[in-house]
N, C-alpha and C. Protein backbone atom coordinates (compact mmCIF):
# COMPACT_ATOMS: atom_id res chain seq x y z
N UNK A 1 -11.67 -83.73 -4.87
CA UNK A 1 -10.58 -82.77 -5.05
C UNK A 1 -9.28 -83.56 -5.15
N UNK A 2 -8.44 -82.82 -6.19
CA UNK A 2 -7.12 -83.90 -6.19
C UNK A 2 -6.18 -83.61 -5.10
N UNK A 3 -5.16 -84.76 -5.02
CA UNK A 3 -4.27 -84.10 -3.80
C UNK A 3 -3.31 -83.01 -4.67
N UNK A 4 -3.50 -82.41 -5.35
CA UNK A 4 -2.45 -80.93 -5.85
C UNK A 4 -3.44 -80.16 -5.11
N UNK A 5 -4.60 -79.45 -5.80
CA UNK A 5 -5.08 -78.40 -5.63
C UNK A 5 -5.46 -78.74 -3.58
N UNK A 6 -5.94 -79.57 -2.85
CA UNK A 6 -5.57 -79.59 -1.59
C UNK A 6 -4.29 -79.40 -1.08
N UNK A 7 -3.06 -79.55 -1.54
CA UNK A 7 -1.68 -79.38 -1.12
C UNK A 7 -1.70 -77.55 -1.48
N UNK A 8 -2.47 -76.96 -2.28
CA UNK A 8 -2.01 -75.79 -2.51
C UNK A 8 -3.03 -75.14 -1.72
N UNK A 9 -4.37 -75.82 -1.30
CA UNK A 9 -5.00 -74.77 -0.74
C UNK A 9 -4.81 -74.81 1.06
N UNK A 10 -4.55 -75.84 1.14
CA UNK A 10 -4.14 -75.93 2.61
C UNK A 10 -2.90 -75.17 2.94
N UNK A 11 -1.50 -74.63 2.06
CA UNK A 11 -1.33 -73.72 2.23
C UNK A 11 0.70 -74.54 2.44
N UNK A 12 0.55 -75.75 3.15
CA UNK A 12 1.70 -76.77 4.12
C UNK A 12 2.71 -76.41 3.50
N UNK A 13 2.66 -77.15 1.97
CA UNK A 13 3.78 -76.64 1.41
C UNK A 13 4.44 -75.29 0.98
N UNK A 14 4.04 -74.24 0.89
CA UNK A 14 4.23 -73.07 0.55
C UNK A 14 5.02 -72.48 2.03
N UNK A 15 4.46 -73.13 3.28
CA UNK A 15 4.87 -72.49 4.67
C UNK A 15 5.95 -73.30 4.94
N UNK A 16 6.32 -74.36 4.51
CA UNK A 16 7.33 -75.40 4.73
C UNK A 16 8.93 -74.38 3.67
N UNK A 17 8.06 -74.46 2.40
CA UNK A 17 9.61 -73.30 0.98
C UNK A 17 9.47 -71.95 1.85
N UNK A 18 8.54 -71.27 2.97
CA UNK A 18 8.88 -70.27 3.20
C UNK A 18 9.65 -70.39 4.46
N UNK A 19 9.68 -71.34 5.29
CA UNK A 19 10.44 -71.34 6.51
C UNK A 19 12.09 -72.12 5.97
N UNK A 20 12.15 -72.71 4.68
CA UNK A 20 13.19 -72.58 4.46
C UNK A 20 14.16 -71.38 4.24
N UNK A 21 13.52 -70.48 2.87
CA UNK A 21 13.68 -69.12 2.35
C UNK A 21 14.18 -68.28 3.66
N UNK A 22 13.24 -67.74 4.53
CA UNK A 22 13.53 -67.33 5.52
C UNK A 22 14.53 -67.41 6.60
N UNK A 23 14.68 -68.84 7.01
CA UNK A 23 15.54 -68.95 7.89
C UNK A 23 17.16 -68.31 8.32
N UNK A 24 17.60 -67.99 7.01
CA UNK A 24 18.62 -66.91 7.67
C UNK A 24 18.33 -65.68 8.25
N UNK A 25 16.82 -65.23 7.87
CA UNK A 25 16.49 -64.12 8.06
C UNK A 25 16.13 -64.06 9.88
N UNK A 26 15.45 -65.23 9.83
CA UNK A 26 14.91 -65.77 11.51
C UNK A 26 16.14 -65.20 12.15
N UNK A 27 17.49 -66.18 11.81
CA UNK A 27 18.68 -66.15 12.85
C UNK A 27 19.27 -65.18 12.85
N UNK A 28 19.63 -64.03 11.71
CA UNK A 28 20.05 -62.90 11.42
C UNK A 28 19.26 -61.77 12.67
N UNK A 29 17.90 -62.00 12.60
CA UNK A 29 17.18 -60.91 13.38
C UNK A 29 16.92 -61.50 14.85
N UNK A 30 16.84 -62.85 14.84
CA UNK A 30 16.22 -63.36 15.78
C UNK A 30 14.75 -63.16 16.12
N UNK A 31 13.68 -63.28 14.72
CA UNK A 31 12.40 -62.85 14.93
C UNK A 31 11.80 -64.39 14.32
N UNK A 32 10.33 -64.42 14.78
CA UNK A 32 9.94 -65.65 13.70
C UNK A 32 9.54 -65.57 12.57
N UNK A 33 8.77 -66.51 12.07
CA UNK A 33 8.43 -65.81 10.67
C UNK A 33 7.16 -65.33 11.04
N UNK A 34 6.23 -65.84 12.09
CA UNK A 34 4.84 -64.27 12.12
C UNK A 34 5.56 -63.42 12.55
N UNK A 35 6.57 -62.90 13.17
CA UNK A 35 6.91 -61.58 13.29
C UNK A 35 7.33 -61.05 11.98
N UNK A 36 7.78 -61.95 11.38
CA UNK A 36 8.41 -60.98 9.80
C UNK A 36 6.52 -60.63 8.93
N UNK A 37 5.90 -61.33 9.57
CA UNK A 37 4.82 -61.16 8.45
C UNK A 37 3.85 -60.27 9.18
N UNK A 38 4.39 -59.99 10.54
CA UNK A 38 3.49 -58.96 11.49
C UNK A 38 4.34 -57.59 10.62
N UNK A 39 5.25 -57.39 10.66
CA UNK A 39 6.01 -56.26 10.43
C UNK A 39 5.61 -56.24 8.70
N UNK A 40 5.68 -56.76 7.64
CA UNK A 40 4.95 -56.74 6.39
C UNK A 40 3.76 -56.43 6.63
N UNK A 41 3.04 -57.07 7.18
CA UNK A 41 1.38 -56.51 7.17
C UNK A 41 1.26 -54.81 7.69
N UNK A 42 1.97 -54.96 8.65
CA UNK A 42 2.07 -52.92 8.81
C UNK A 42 2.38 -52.51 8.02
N UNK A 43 3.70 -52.76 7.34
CA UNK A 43 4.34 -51.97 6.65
C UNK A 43 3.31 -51.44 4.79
N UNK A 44 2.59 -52.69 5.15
CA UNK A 44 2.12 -52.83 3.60
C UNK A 44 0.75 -52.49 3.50
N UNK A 45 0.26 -52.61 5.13
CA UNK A 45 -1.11 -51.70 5.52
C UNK A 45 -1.22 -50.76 6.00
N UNK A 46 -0.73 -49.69 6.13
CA UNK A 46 -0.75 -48.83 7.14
C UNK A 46 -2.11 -48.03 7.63
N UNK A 47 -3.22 -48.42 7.02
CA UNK A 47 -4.72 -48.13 7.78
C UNK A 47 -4.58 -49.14 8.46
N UNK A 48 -4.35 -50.02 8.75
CA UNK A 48 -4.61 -51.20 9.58
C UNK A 48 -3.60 -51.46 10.48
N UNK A 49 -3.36 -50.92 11.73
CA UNK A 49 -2.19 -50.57 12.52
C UNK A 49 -2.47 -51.50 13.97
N UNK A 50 -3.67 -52.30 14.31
CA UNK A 50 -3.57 -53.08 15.29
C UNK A 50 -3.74 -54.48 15.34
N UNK A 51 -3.34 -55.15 16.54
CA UNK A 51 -3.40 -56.38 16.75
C UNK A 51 -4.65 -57.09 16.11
N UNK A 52 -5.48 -56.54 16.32
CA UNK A 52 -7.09 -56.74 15.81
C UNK A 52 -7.30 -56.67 14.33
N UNK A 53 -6.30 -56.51 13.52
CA UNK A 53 -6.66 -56.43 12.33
C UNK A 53 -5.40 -57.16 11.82
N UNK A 54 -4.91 -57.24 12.18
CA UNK A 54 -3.98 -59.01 12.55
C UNK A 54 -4.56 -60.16 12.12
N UNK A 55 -5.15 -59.93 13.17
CA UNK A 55 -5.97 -61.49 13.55
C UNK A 55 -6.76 -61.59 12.67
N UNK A 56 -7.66 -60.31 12.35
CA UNK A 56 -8.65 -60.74 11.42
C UNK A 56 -8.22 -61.25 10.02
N UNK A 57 -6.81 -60.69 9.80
CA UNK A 57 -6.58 -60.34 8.29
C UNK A 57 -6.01 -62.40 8.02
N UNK A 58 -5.49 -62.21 9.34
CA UNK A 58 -4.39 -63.81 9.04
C UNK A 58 -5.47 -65.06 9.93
N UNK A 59 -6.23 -64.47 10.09
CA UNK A 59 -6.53 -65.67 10.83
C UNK A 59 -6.33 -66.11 11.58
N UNK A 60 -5.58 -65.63 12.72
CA UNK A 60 -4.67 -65.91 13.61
C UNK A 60 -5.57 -65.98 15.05
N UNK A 61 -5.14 -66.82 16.27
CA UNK A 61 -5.81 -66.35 17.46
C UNK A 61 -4.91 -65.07 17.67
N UNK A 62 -5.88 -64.20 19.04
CA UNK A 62 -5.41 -63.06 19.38
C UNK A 62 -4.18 -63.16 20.44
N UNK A 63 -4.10 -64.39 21.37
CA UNK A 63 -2.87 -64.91 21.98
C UNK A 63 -1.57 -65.08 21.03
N UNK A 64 -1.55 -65.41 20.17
CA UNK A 64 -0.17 -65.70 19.12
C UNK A 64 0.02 -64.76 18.50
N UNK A 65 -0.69 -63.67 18.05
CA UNK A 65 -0.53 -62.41 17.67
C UNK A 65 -0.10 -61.43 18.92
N UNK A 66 -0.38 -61.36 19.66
CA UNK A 66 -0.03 -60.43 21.05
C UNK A 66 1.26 -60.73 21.50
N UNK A 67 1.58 -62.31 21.71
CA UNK A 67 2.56 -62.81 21.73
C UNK A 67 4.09 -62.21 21.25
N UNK A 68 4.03 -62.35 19.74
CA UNK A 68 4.45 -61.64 18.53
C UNK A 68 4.43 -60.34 18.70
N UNK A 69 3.44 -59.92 19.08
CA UNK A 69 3.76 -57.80 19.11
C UNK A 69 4.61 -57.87 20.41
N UNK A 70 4.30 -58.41 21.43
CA UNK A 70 5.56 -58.25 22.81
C UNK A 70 7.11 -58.64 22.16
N UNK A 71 7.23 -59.50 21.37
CA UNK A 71 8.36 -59.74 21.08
C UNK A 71 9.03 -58.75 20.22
N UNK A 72 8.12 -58.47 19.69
CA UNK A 72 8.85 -57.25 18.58
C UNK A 72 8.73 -56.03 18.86
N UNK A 73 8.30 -55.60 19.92
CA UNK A 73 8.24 -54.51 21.15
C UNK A 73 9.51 -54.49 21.76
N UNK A 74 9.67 -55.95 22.14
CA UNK A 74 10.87 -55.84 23.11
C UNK A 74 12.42 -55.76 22.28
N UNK A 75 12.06 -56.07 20.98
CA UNK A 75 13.23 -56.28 20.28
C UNK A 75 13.04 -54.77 19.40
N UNK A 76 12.33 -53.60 19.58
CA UNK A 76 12.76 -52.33 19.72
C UNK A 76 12.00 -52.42 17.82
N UNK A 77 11.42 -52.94 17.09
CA UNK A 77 10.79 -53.28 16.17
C UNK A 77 9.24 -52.18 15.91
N UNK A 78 8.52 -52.65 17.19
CA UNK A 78 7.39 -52.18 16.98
C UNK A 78 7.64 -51.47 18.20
N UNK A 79 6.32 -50.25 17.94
CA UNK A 79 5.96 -49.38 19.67
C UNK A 79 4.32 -49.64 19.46
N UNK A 80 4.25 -49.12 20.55
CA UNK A 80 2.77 -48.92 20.91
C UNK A 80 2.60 -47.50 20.98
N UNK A 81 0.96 -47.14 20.30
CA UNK A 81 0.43 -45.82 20.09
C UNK A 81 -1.17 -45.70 20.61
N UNK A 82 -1.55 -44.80 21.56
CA UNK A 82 -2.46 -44.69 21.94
C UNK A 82 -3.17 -44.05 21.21
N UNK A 83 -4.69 -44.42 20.42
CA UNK A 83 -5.65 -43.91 19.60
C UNK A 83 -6.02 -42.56 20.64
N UNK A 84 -5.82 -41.23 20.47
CA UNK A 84 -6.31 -40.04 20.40
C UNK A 84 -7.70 -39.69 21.56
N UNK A 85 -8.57 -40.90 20.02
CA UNK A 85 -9.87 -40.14 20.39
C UNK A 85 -10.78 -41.49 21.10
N UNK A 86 -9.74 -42.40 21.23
CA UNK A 86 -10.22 -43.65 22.24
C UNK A 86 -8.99 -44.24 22.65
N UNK A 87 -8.90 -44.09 24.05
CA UNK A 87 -8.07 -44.89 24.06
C UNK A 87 -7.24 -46.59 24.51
N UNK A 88 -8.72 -47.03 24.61
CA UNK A 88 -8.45 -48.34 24.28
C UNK A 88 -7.89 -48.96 23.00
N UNK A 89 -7.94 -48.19 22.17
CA UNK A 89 -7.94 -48.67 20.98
C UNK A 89 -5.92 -47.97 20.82
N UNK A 90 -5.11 -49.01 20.46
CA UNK A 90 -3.57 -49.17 20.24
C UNK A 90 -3.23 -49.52 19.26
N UNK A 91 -2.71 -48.46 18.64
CA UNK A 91 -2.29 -48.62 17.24
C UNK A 91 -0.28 -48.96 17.53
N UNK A 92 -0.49 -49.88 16.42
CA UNK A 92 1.21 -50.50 16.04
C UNK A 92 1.86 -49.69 14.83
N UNK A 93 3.15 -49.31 15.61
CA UNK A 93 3.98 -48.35 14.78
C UNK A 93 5.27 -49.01 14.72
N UNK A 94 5.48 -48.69 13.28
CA UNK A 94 6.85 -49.34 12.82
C UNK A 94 7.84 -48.75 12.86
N UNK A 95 9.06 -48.86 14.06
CA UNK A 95 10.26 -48.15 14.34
C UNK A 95 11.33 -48.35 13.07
N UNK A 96 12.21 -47.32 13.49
CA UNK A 96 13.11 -47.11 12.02
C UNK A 96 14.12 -48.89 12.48
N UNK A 97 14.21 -49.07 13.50
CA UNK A 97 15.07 -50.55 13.14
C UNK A 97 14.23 -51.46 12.54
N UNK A 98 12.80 -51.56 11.98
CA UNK A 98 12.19 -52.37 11.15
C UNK A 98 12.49 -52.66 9.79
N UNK A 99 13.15 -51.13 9.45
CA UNK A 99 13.47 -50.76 8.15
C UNK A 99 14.36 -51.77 7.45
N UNK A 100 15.54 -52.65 8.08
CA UNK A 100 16.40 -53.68 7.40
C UNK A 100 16.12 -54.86 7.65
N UNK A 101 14.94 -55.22 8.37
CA UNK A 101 14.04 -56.42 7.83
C UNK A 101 12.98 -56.50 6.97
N UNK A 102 12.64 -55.43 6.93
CA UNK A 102 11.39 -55.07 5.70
C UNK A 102 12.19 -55.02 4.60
N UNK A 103 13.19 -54.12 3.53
CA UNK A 103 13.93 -54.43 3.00
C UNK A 103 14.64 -55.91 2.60
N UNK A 104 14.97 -56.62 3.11
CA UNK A 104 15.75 -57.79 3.45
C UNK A 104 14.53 -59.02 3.03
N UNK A 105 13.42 -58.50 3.55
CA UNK A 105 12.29 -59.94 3.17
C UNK A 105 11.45 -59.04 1.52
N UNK A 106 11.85 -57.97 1.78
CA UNK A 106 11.36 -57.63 0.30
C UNK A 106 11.85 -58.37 -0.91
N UNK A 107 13.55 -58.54 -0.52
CA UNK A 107 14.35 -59.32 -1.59
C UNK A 107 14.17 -60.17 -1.46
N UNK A 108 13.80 -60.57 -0.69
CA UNK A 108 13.71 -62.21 -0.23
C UNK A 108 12.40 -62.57 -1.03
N UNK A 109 11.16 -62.08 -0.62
CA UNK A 109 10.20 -62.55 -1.39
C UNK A 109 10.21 -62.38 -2.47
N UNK A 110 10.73 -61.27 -3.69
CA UNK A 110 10.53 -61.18 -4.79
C UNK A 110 11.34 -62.36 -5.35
N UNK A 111 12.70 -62.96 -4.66
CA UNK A 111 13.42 -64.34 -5.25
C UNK A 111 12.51 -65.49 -4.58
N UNK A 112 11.48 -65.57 -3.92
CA UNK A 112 10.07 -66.40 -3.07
C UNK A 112 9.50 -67.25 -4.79
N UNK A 113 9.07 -65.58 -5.25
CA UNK A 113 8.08 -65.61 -6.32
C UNK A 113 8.53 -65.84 -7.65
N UNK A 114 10.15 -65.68 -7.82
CA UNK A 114 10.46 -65.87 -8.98
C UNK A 114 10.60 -67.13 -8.84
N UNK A 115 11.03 -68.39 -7.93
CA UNK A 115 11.40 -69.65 -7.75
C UNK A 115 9.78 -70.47 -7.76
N UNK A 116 8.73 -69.59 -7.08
CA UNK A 116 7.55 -70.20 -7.12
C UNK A 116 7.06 -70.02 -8.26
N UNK A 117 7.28 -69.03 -8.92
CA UNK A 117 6.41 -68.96 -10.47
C UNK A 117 7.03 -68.95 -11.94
N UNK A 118 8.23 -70.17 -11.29
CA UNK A 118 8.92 -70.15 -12.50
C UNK A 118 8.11 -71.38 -13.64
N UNK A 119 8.74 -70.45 -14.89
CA UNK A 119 7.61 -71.26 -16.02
C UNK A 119 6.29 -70.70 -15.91
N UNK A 120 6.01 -69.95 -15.02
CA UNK A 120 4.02 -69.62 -15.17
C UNK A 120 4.10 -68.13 -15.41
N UNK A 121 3.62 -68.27 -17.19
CA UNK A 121 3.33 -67.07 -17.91
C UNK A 121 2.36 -65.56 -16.89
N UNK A 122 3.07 -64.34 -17.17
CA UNK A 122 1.87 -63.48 -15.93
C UNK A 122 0.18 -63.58 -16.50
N UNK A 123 -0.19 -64.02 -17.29
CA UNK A 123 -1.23 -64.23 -17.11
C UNK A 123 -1.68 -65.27 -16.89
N UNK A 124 -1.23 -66.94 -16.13
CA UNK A 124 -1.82 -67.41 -15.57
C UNK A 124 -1.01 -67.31 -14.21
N UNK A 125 -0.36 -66.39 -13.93
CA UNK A 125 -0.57 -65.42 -12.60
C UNK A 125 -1.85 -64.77 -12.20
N UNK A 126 -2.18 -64.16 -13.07
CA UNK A 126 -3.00 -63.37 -13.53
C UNK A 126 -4.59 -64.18 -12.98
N UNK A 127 -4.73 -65.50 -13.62
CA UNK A 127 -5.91 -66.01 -13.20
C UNK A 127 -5.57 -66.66 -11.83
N UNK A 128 -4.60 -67.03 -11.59
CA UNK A 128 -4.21 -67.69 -10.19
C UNK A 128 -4.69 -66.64 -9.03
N UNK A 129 -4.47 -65.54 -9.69
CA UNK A 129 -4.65 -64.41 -8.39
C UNK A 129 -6.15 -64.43 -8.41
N UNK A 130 -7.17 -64.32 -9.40
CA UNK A 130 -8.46 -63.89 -9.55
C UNK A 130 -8.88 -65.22 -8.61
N UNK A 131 -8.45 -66.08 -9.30
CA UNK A 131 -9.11 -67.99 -8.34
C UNK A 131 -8.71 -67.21 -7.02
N UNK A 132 -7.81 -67.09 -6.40
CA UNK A 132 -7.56 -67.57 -4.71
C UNK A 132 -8.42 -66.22 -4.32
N UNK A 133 -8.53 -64.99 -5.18
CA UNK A 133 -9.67 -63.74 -4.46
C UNK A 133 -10.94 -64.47 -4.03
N UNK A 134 -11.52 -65.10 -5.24
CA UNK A 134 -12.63 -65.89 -5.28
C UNK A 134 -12.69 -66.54 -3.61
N UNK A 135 -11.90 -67.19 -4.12
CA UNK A 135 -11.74 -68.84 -3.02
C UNK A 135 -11.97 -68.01 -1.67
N UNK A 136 -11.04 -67.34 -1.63
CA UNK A 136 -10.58 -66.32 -0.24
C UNK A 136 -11.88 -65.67 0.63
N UNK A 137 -12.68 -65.36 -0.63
CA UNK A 137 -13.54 -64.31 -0.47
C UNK A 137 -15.04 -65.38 0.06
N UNK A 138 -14.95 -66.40 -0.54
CA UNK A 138 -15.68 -67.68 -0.09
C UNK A 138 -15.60 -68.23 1.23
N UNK A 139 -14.16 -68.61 1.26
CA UNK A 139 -14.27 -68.98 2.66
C UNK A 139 -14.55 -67.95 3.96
N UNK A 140 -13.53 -67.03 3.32
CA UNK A 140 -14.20 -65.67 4.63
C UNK A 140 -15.59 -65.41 4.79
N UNK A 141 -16.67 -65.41 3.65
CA UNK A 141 -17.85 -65.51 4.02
C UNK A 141 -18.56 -66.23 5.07
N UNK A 142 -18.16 -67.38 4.48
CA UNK A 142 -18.84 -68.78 5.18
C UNK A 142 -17.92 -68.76 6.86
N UNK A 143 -17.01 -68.28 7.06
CA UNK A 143 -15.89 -68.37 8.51
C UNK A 143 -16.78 -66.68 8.90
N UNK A 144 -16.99 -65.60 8.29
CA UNK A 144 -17.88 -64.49 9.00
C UNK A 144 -19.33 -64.91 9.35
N UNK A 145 -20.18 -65.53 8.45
CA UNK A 145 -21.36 -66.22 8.43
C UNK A 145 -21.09 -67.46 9.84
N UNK A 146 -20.42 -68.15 9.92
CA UNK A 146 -20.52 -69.26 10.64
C UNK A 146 -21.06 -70.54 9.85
N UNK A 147 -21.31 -70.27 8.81
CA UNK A 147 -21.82 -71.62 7.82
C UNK A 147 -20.95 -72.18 6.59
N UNK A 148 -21.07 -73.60 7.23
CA UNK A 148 -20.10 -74.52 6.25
C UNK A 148 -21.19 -75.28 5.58
């Protein structure tokens, strides 16, 4: 494998241009960037409303994700919602002060993607997206399976 396509699938550099991008946003809110991407993943999932589908979705341990929901609990961001018809099960709800960081990284990422995909025609967007489903869908197998 060359060192490009390892630099892109390991992910380093992309998290390195996004903690630049971000960083006013960090100090502006005082959140990190998994909290900005905890609050996107609700906002952009809304069947998928707990910690547990967090973790599964990002990969994340369940300590650094929990972590992250206390913080953005306490910073009046997220609440906690008791499932109904179980109630162990706590669903994450997005308070109206979420609303001008969701906004705010919306613009932010769409100038993310125009700086990352400048020069690349949408259709080899287009196949870029189909490759990393693939890839994605590969490794999650083999990480659900347990076999490498």
């Amino acid at each position: 494998m060359d060192d490009h396509l390892e630099l892109l699938l390991s992910g380093q550099q992309y998290k390195k241009f996004q903690e630049l991008l971000y960083r006013p946003m960090v100090h502006k809110y005082g959140i990190s960037i998994l909290d900005i991407r905890i609050l996107m993943f609700l906002y952009e999932h809304e069947e998928c409303d707990t910690a547990k589908d967090i973790v599964e979705t990002h990969c994340l341990t369940k300590s650094y994700v929990s972590k992250a929901i206390e913080t953005l609990i306490d910073k009046e961001f997220l609440a906690r919602k008791h499932d109904y018809n179980d109630r162990r099960y706590i669903h994450l709800e997005l308070q109206k002060k979420a609303d001008s960081v969701i906004e705010d990284v919306k613009e932010l990422r769409n100038e993310m993607f125009r700086l990352v995909f400048n020069g690349v025609s949408k259709e080899e967007i287009d196949v870029v997206r189909n490759v990393a489903e693939k890839i994605n869908s590969n490794m999650t197998k083999m990480l659900t399976h347990g076999k490498v």
